[in-house]
PDB file of N, CA and C in Angstrom:
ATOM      1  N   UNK A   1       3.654  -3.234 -20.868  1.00  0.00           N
ATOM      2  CA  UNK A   1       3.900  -2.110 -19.972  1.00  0.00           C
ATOM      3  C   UNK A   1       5.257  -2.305 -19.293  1.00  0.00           C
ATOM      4  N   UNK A   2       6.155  -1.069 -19.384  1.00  0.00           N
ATOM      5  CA  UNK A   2       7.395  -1.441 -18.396  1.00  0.00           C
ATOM      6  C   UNK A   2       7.127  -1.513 -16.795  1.00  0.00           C
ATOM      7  N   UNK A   3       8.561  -2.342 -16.424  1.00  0.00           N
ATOM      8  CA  UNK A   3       8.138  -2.178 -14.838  1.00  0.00           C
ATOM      9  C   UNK A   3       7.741  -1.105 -14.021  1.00  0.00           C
ATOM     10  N   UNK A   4       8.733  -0.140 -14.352  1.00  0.00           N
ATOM     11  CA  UNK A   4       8.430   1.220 -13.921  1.00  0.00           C
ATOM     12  C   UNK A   4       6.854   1.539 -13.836  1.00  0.00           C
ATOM     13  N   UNK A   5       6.240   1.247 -15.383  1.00  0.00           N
ATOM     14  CA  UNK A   5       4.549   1.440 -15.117  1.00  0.00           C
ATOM     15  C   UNK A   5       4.077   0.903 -14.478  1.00  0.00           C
ATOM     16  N   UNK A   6       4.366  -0.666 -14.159  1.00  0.00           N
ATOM     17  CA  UNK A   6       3.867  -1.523 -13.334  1.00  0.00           C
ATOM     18  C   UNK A   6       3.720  -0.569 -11.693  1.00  0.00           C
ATOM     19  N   UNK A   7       5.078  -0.730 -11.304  1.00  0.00           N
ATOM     20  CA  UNK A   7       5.472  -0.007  -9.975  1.00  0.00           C
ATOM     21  C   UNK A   7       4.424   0.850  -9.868  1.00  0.00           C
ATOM     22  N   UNK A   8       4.726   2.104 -10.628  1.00  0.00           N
ATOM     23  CA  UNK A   8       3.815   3.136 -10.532  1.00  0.00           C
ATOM     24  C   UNK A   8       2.313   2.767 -10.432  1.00  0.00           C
ATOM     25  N   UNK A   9       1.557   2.243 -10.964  1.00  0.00           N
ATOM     26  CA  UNK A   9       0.099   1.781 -11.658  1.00  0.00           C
ATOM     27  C   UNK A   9       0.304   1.166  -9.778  1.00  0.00           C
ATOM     28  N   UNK A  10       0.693   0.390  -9.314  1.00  0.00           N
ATOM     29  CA  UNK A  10       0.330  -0.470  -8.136  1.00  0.00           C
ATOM     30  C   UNK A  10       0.484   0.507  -7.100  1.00  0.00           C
ATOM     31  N   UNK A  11       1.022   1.427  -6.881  1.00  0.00           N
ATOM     32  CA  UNK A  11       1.488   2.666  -5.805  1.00  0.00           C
ATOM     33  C   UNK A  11       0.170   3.427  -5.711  1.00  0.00           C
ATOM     34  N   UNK A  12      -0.303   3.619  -6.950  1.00  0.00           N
ATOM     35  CA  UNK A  12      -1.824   4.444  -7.230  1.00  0.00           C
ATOM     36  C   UNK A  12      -2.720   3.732  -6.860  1.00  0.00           C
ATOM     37  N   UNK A  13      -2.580   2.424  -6.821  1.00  0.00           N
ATOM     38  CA  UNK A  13      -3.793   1.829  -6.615  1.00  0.00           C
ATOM     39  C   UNK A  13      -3.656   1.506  -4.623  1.00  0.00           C
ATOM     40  N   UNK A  14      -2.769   1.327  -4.587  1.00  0.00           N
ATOM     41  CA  UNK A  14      -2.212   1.186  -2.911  1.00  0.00           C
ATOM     42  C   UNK A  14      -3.264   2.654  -2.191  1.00  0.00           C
ATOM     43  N   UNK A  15      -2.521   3.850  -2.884  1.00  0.00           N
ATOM     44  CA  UNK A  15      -3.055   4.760  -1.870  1.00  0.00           C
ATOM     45  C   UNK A  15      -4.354   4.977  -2.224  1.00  0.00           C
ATOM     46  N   UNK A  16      -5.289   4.409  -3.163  1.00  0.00           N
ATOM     47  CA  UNK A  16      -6.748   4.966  -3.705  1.00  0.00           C
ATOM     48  C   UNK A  16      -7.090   3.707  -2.286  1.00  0.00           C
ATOM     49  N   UNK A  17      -6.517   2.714  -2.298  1.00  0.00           N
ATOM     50  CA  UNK A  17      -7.405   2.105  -1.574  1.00  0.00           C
ATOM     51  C   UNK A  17      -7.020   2.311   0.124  1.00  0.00           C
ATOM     52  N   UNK A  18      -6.115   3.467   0.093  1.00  0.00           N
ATOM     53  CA  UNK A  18      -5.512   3.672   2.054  1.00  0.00           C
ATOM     54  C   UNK A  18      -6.587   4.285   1.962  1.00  0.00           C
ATOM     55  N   UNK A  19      -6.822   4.952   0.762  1.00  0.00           N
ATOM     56  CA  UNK A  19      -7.960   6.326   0.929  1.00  0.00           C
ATOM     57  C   UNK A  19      -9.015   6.044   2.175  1.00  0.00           C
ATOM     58  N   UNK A  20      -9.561   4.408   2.138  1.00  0.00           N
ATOM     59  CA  UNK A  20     -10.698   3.737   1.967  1.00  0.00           C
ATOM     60  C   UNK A  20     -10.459   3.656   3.481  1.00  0.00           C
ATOM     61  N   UNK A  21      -9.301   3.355   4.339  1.00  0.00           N
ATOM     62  CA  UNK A  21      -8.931   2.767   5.123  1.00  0.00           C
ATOM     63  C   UNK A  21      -9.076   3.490   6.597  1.00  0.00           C
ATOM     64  N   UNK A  22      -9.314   3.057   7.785  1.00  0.00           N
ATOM     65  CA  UNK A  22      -8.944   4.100   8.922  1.00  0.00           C
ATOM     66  C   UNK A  22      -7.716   4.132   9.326  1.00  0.00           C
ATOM     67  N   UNK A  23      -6.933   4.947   9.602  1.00  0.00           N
ATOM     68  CA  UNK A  23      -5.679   5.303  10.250  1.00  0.00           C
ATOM     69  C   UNK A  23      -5.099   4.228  10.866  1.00  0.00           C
ATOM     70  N   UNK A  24      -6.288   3.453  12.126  1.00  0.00           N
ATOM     71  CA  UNK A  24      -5.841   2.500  12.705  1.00  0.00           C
ATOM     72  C   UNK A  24      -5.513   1.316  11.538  1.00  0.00           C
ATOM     73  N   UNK A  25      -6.378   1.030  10.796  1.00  0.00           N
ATOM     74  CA  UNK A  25      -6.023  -0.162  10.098  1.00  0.00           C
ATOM     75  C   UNK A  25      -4.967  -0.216   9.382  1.00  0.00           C
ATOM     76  N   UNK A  26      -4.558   0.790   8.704  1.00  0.00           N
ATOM     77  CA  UNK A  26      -2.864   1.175   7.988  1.00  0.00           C
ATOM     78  C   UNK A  26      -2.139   1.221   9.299  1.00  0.00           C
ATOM     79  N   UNK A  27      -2.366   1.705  10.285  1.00  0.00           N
ATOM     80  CA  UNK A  27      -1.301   1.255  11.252  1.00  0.00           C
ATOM     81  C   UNK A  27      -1.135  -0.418  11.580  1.00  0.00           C
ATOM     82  N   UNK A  28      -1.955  -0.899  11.838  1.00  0.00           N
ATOM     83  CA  UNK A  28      -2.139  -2.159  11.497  1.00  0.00           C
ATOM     84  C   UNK A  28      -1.190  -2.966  10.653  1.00  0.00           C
ATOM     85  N   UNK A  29      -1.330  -2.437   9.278  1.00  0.00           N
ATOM     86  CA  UNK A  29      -1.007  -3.036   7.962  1.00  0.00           C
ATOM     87  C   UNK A  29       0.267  -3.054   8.396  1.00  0.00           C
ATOM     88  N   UNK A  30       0.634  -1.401   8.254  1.00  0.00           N
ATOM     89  CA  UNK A  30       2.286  -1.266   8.669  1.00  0.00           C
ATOM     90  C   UNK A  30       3.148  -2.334   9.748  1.00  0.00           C
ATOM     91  N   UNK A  31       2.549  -2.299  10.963  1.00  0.00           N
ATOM     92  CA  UNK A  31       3.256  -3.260  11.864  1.00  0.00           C
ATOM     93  C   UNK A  31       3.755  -4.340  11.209  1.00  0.00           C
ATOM     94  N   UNK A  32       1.985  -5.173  10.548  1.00  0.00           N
ATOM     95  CA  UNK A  32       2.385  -6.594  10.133  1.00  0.00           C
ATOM     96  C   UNK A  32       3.565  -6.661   9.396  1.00  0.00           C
ATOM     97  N   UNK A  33       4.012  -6.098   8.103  1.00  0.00           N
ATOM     98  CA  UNK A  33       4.480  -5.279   7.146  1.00  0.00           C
ATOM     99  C   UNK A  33       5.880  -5.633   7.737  1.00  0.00           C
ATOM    100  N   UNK A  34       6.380  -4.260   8.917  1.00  0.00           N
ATOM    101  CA  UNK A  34       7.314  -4.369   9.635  1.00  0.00           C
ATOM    102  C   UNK A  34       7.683  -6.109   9.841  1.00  0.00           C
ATOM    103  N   UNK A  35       6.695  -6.449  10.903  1.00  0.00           N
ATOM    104  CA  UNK A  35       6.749  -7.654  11.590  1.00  0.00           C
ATOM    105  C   UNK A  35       7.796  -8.943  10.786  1.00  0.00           C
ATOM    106  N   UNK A  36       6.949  -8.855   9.499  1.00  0.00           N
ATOM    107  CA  UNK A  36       7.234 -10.301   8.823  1.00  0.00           C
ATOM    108  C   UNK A  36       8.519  -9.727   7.557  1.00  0.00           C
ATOM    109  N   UNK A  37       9.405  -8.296   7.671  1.00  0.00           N
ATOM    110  CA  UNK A  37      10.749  -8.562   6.982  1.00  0.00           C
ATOM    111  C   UNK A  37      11.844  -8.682   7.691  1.00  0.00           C
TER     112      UNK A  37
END
């Protein structure tokens, strides 16, 4: 599979699983995210 599919294939799977998520906890994610670049 090229990277590009890779990329893509992991982006889909990212938001199937925000799906899952509450607002607060992706806010969450995000900070850490922020925090540690």
């Amino acid at each position: 599979m090229s990277e590009a599919l890779k990329i893509l294939n992991n982006i889909r799977t990212l938001r199937a699983q925000a799906r899952e998520c509450t607002l607060e906890t992706l806010e969450e994610m995000l900070e850490k995210i922020r925090s540690c670049c």
